[in-house]
Protein backbone atom coordinates (compact mmCIF):
# COMPACT_ATOMS: atom_id res chain seq x y z
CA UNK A 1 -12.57 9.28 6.92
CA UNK A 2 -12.37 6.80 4.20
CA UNK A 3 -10.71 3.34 5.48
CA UNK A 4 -8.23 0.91 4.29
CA UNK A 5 -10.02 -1.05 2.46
CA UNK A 6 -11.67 1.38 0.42
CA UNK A 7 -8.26 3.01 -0.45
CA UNK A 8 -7.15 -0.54 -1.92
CA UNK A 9 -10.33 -1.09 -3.63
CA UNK A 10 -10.05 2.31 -5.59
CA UNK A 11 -6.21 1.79 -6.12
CA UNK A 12 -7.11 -1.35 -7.73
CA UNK A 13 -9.85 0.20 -9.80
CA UNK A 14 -7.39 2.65 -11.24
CA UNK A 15 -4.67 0.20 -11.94
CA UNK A 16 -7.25 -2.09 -13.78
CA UNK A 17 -8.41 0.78 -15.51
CA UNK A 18 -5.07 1.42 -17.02
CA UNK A 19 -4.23 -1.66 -18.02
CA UNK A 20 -7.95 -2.23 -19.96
CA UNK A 21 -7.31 0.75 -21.92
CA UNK A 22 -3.86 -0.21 -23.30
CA UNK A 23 -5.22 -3.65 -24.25
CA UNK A 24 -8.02 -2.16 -26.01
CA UNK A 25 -5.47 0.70 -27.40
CA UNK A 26 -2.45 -1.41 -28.31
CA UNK A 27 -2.88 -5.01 -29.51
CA UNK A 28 0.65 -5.59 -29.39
CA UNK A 29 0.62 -5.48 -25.74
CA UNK A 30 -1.64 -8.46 -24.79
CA UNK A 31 1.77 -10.78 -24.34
CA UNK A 32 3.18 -8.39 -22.40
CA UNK A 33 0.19 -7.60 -19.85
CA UNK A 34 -0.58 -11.04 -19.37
CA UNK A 35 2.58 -11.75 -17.70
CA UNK A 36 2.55 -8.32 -15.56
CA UNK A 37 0.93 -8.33 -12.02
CA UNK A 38 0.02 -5.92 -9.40
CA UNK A 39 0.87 -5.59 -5.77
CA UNK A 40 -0.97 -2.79 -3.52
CA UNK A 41 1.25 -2.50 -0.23
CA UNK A 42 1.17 0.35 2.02
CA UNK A 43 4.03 2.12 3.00
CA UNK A 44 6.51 1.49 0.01
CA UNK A 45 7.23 5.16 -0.34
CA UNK A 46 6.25 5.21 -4.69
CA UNK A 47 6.27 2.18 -7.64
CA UNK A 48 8.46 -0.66 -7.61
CA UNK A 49 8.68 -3.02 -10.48
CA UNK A 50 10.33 -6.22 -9.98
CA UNK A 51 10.55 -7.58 -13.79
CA UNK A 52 7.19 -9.60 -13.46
CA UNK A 53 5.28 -7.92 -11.28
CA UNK A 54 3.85 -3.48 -9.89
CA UNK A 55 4.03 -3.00 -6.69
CA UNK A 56 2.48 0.42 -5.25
CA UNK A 57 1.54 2.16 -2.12
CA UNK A 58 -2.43 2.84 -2.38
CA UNK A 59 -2.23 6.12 -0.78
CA UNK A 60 0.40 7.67 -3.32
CA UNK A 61 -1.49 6.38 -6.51
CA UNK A 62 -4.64 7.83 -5.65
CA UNK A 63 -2.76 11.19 -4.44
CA UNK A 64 -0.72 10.88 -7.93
CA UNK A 65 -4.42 10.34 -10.06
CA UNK A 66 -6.21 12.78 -8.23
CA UNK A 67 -3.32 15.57 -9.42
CA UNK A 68 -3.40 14.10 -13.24
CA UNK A 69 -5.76 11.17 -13.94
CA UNK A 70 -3.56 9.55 -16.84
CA UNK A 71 -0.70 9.24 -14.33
CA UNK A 72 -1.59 5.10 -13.62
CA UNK A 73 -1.51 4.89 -17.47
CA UNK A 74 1.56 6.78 -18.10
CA UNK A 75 2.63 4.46 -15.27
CA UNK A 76 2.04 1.12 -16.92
CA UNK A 77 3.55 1.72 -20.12
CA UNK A 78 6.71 2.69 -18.48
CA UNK A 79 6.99 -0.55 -16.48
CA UNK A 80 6.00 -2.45 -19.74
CA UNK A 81 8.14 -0.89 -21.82
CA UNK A 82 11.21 -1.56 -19.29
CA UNK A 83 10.19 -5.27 -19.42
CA UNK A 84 9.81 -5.58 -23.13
CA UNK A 85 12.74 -3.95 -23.78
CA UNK A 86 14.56 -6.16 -21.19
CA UNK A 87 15.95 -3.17 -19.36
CA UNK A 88 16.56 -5.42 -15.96
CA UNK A 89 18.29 -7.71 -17.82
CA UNK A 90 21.12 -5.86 -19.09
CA UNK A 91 24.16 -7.26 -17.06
CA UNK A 92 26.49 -5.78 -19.12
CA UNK A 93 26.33 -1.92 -18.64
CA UNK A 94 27.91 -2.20 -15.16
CA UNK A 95 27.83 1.57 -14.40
CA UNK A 96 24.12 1.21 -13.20
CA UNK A 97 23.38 4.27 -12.21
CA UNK A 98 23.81 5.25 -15.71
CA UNK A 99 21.88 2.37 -17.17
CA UNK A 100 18.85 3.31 -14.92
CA UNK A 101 18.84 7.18 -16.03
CA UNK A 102 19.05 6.25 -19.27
CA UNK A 103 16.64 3.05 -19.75
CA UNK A 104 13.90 5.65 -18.19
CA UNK A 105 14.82 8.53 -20.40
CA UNK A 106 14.69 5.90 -23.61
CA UNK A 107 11.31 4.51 -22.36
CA UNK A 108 9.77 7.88 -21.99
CA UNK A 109 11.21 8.87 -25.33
CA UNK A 110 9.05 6.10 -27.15
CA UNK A 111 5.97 7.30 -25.08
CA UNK A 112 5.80 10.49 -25.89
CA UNK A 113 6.46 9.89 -29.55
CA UNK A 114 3.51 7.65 -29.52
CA UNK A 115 1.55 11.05 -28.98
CA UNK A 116 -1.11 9.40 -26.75
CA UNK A 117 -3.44 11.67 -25.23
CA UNK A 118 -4.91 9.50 -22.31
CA UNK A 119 -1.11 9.41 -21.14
CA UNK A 120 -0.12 12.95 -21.28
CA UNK A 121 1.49 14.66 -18.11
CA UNK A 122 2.25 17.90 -17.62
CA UNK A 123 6.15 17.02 -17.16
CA UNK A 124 5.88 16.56 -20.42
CA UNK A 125 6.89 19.97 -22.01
CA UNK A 126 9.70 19.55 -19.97
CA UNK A 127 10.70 16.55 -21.35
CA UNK A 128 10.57 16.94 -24.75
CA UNK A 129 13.21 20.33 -24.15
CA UNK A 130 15.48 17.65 -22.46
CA UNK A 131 15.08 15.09 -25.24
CA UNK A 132 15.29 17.68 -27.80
CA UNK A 133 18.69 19.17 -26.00
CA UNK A 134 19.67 15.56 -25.78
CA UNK A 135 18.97 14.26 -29.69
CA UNK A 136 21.54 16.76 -30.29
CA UNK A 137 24.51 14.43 -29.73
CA UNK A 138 22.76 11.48 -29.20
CA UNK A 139 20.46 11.03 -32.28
CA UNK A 140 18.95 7.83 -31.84
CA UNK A 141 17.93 8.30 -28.21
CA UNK A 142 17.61 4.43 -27.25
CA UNK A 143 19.09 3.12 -23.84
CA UNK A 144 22.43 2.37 -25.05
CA UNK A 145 23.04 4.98 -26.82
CA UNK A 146 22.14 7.36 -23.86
CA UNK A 147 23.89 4.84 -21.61
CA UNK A 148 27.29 5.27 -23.42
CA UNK A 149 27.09 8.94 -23.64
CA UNK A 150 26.57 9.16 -19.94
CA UNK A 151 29.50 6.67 -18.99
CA UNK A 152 31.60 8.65 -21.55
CA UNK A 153 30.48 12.28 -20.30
CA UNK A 154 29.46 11.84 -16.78
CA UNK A 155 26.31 13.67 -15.80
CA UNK A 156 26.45 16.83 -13.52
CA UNK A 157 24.36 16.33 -10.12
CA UNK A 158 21.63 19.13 -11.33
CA UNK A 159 21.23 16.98 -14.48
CA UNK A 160 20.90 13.74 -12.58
CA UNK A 161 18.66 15.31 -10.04
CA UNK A 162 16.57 17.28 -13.19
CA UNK A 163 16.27 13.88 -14.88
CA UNK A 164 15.11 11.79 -11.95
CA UNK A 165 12.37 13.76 -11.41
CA UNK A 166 11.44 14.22 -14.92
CA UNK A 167 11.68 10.67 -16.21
CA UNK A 168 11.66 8.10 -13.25
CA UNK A 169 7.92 6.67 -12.74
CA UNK A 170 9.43 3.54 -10.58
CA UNK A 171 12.43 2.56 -8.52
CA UNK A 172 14.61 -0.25 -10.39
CA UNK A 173 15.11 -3.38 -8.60
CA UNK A 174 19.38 -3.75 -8.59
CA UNK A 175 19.62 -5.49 -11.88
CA UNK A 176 22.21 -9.07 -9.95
CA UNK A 177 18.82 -10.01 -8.25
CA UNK A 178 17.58 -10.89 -11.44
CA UNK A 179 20.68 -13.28 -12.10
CA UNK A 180 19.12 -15.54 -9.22
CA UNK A 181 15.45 -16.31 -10.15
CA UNK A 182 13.41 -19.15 -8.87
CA UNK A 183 11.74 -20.72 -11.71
CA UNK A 184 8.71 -19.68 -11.14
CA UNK A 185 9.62 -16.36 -12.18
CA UNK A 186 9.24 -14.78 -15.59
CA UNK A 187 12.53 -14.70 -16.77
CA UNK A 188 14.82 -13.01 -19.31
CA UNK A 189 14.23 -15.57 -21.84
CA UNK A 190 10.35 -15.35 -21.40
CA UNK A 191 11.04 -11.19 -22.45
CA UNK A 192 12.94 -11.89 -25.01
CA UNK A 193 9.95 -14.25 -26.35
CA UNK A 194 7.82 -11.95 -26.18
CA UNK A 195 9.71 -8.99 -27.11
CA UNK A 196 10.28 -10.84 -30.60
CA UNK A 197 6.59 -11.14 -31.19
CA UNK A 198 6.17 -7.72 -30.58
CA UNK A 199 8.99 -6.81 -32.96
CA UNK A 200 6.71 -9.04 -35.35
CA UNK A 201 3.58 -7.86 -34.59
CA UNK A 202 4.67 -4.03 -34.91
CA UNK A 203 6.79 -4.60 -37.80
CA UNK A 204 3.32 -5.49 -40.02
CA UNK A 205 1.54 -2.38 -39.48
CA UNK A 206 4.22 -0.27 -37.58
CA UNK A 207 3.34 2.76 -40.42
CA UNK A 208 -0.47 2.85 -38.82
CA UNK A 209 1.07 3.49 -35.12
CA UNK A 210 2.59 7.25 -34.05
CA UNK A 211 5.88 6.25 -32.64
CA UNK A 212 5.59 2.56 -33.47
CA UNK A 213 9.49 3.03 -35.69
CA UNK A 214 10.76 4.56 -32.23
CA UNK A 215 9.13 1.19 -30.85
CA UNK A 216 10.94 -0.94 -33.55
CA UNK A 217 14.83 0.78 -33.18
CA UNK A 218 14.41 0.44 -29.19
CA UNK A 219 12.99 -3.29 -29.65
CA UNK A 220 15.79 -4.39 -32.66
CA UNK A 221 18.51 -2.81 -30.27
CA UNK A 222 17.22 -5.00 -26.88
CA UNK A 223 16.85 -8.29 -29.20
CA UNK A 224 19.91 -7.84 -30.70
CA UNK A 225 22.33 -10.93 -29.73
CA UNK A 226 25.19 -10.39 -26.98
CA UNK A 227 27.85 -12.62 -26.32
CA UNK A 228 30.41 -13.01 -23.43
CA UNK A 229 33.67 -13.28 -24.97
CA UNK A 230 35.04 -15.65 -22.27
CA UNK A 231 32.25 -17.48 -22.20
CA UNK A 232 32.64 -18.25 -25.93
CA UNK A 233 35.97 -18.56 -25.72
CA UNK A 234 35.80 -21.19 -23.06
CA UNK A 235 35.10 -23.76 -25.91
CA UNK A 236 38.65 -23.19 -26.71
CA UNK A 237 40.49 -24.03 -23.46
CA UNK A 238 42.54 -26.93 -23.10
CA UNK A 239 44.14 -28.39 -19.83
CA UNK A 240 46.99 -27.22 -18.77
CA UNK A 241 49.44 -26.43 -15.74
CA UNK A 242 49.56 -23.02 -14.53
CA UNK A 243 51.77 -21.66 -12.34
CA UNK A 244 49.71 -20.83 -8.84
CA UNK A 245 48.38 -22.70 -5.39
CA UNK A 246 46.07 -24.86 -6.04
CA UNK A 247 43.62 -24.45 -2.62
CA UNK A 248 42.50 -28.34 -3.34
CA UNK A 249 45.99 -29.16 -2.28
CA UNK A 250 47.37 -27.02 0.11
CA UNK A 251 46.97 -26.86 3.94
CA UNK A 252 47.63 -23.19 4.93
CA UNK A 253 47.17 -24.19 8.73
CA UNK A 254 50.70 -25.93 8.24
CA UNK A 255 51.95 -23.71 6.40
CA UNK A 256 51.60 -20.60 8.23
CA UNK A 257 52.35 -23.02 11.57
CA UNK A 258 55.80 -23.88 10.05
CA UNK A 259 56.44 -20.01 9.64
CA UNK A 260 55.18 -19.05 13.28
CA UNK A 261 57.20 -21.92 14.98
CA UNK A 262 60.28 -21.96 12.67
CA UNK A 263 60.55 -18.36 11.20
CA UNK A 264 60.76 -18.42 7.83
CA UNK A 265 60.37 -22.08 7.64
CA UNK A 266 57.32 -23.60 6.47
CA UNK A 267 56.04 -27.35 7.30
CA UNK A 268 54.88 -27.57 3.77
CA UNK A 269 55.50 -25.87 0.62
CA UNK A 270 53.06 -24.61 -1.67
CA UNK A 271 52.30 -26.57 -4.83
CA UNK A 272 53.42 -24.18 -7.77
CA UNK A 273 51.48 -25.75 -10.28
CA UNK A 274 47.15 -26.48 -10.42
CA UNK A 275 45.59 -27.54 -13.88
CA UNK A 276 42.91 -25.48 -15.83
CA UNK A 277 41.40 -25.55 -18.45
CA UNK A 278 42.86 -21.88 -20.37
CA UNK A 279 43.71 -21.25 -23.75
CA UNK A 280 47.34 -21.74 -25.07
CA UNK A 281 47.11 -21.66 -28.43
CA UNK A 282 44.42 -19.22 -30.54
CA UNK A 283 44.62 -17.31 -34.16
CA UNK A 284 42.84 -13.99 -34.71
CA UNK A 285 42.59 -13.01 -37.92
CA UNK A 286 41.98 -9.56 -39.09
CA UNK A 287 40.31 -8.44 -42.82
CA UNK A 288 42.46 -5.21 -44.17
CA UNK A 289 40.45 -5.71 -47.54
CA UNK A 290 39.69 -2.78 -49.64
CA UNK A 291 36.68 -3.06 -48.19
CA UNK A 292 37.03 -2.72 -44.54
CA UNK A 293 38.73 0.48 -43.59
CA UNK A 294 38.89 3.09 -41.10
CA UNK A 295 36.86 2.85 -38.36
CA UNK A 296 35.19 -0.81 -39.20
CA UNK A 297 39.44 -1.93 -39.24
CA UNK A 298 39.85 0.15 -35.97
CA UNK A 299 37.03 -1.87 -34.09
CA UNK A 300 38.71 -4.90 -34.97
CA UNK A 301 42.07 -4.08 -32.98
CA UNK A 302 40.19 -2.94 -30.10
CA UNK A 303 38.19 -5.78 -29.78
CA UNK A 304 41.20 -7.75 -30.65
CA UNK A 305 43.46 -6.54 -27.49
CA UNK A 306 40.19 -6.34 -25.39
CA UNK A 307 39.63 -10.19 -25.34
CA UNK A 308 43.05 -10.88 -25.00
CA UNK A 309 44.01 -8.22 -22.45
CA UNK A 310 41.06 -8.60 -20.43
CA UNK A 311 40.11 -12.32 -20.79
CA UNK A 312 40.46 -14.34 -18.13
CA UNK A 313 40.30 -17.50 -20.56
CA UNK A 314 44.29 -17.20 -21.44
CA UNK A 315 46.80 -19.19 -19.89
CA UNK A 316 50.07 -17.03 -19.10
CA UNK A 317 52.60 -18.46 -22.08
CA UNK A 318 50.63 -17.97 -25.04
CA UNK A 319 50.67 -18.56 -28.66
CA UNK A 320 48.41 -16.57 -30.30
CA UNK A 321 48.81 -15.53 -33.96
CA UNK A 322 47.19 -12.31 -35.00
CA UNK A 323 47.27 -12.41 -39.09
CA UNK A 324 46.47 -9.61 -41.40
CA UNK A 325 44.74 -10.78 -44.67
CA UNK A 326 42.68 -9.85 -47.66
CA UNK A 327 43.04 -12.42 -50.64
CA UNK A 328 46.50 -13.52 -48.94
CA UNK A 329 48.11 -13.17 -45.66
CA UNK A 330 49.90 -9.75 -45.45
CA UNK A 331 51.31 -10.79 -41.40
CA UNK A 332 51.34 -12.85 -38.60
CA UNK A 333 52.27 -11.12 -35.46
CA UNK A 334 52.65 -14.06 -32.65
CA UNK A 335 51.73 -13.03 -29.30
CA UNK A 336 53.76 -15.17 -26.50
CA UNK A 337 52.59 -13.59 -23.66
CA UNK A 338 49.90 -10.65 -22.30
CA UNK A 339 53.10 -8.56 -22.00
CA UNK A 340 53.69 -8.60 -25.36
CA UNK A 341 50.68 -7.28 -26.36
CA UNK A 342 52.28 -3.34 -25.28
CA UNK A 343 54.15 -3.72 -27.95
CA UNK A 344 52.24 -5.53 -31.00
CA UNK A 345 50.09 -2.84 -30.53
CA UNK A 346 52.46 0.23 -30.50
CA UNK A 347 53.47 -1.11 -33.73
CA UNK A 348 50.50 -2.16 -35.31
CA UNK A 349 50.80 -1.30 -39.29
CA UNK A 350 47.82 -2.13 -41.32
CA UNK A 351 48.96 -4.24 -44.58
CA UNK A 352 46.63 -5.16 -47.43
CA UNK A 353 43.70 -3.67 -48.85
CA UNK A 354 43.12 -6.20 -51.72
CA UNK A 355 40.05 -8.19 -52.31
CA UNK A 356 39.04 -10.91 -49.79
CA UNK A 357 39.26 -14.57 -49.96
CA UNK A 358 38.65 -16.14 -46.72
CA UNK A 359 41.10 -19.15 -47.26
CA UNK A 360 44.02 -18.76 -47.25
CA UNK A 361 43.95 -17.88 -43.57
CA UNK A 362 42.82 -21.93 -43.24
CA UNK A 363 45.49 -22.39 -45.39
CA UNK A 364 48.15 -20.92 -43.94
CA UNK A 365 46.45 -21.47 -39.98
CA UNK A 366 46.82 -25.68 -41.34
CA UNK A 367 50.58 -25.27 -42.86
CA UNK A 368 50.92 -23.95 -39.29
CA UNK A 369 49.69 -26.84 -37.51
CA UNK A 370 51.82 -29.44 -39.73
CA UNK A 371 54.84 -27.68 -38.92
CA UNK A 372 53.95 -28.08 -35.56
CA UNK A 373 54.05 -24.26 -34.91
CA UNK A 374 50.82 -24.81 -33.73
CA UNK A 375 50.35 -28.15 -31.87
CA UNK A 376 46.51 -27.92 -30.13
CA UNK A 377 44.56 -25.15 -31.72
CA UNK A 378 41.14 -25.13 -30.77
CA UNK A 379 40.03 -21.81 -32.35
CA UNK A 380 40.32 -18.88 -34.61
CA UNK A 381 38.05 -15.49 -34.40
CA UNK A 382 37.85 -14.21 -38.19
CA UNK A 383 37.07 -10.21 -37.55
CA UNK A 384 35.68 -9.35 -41.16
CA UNK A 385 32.96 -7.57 -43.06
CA UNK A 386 31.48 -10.91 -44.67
CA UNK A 387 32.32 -10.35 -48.64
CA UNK A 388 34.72 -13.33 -49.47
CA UNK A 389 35.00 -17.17 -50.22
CA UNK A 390 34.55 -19.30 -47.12
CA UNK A 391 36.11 -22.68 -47.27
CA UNK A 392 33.96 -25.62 -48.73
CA UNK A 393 35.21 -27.91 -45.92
CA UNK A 394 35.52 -26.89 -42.11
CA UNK A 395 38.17 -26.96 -40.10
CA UNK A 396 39.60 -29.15 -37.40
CA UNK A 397 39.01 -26.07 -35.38
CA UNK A 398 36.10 -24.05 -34.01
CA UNK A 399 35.48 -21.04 -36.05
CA UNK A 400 33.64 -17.79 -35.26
CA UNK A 401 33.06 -15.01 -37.99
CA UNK A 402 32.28 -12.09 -36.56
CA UNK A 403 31.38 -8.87 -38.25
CA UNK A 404 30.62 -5.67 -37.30
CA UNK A 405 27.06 -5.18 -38.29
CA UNK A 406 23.82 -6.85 -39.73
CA UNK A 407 23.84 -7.39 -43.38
CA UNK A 408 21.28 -8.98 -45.38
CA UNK A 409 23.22 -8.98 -48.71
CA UNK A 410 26.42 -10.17 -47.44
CA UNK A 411 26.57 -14.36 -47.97
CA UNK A 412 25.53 -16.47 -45.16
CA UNK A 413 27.98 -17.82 -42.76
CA UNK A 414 29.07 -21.47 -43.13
CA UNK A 415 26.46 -24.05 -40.85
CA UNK A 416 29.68 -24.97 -39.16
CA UNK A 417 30.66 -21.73 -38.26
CA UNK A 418 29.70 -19.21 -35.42
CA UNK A 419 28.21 -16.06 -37.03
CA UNK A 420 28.75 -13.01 -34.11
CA UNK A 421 27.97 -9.36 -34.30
CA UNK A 422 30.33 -7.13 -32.89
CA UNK A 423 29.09 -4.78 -30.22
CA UNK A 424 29.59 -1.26 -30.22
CA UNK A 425 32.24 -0.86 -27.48
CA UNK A 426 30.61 0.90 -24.11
């Protein structure tokens, strides 16, 4: 009976093996497999892959190579492929189960495109009837895409079961315990490094590798920039008094000892008022050019009432001023409160469709603030397709453009602006 020790040293053998040939395959790996290591633990049940570093059980590897020898390749370029395309990392899609079926469908995707034959499987015939069934009505078959027709659909049990075993090579650590990393660890930021010099590496001589554009659309769509709305919109907040306990100040032990002892009389009222820092005052404005229609004008007013429905950032009396504008200001709709927001939006009537000129929203946002409609504004979001006249001069205020796609012939955003993209909504 062969021992321990031998079973570790072969495991290892095989693992090694699979990595040497993808360096000497694919150049545009080295970055990647340098930062990847391997664990051999017994008992583990399968493949485990932590972000940084392959963990398997000796006994199932070998078992798994003996049945089809490119298995440990296949193997390795699914992990790597997670980690370059920062799979782990992706906090936002909060239905995870989805996220995970899809990341490994995407993954597999690419691999199979890349038509190596040192990786193929027999599950793969399978595979490419579910990806072809799939492309169907989701034609660019990258993680996201997959993810939001899966949150959007649902996916029956036999399908989740049918795609588990198809396309899962490892289990996925639960994506918050990468939100806690000692330093040590390779970290989001050291992906996204390296996933840009992929990008770069593949993008000069992408047309000499099979698959290497399915490579490039997964890459440009895990590089792509994200940004937390509150987060950005915490910039804006000013101090002020909002009506709730504030737990620095108030005892509950005398409180709730008043109301056992005196029935509905407690020792010490609650303080009504705590200060944070939330937003008051805020102006969104909104491009109804001739150029911006339909769908692109749609996306605005759901983003719109998403960031100021769902923000935490707003105080509760508001006064936010949602303008309509091409080459002039066609309306100002001011929001006072979250309750009002029902009803702005019931009766939401796109105005304009002019050409666009970008100032006159300053314009109008400054005669604003010197008739003291507006007293501390500390922000405006400008939802827009990019073709218009920016201001010369900034503002007083912060200032984010954000548009709803790359575009290399629209003009470049103002250095003292905040250029955002505006992500397709889950």
């Amino acid at each position: 009976m062969t021992d321990e020790a031998t079973i570790l040293s072969y495991a290892e053998k095989v693992i090694n093996l699979a990595r040497d040939t993808i360096t000497v395959r694919f150049r545009f790996f080295d970055s990647a497999l340098a930062k990847v290591s391997f664990e051999s633990r017994v008992g583990i049940k399968g493949y485990v892959f932590d972000g940084t570093k392959l963990i398997y059980d000796p006994y199932i590897l070998l078992n798994d190579y003996k049945e089809e020898s490119s298995f440990a390749l296949r193997l390795l370029l699914h992990v790597l492929f997670h980690a370059i395309l920062m799979h782990p990392y992706r906090f936002d899609k909060t239905e995870e189960k989805y996220w995970n079926i899809a990341s490994d469908i995407a993954v597999e995707n690419i691999i199979l495109s890349m038509e190596i034959p040192e990786a193929t499987l027999l599950r793969d015939g399978e595979e490419r009837i579910i990806l072809s069934r799939l492309s169907k009505w989701v034609p660019n078959l990258t993680a996201d895409a997959l993810y939001r027709e899966f949150v959007v659909g649902g996916i029956s049990h036999d399908s989740e079961e049918k795609y588990a075993k198809l396309f899962k090579f490892d289990t996925h650590r639960p994506r918050a315990t990468y939100k806690e990393e000692p330093k040590e660890i390779f970290t989001k930021e050291d992906w996204e490094k390296i996933a840009e010099r992929v990008k770069a590496e593949l993008k000069s001589f992408s047309k000499d590798i099979t698959g290497g554009e399915s490579i490039l659309q997964n890459l440009k769509e895990s590089t792509k920039k994200r940004y937390d709305y509150d987060e950005i919109l915490n910039r804006f907040a000013v101090m002020s008094e909002e009506i709730k306990v504030n737990p620095d100040e108030f005892d509950y032990i005398y409180y709730t000892y008043g109301l056992d002892t005196y029935g509905n009389m407690p020792l010490i009222e609650p303080l009504e008022y705590a200060e944070e820092k939330r937003i008051k005052e805020f102006v969104i404005a909104i491009d109804t050019s001739a150029s911006v229609r339909g769908k692109m004008v749609e996306g605005f007013l759901n983003k719109t009432y998403d960031i100021l429905s769902k923000s935490v950032s707003f105080s509760e009396k508001l006064n936010v001023h949602i303008v309509q504008c091409d080459s002039k200001i066609t309306q100002d709709t001011v929001i006072e409160s979250k309750n009002d927001l029902k009803k702005a939006a019931d009766n939401f009537k796109i105005k304009g469709f002019g050409a666009t000129d970008f100032r006159p929203v300053f314009a109008y946002v400054d005669q604003l603030i010197r008739d003291e409609k507006i007293k501390n504004l500390k922000g405006l979001i400008y939802f827009t397709d990019g073709y218009g006249i920016y201001p010369e001069s900034p503002p007083r205020y912060d200032t984010l453009f954000v548009f709803d796609r790359e575009d290399e012939y629209r003009m470049p955003v103002p250095g003292w602006a905040i250029k955002v993209i505006l992500e397709d909504e889950e």
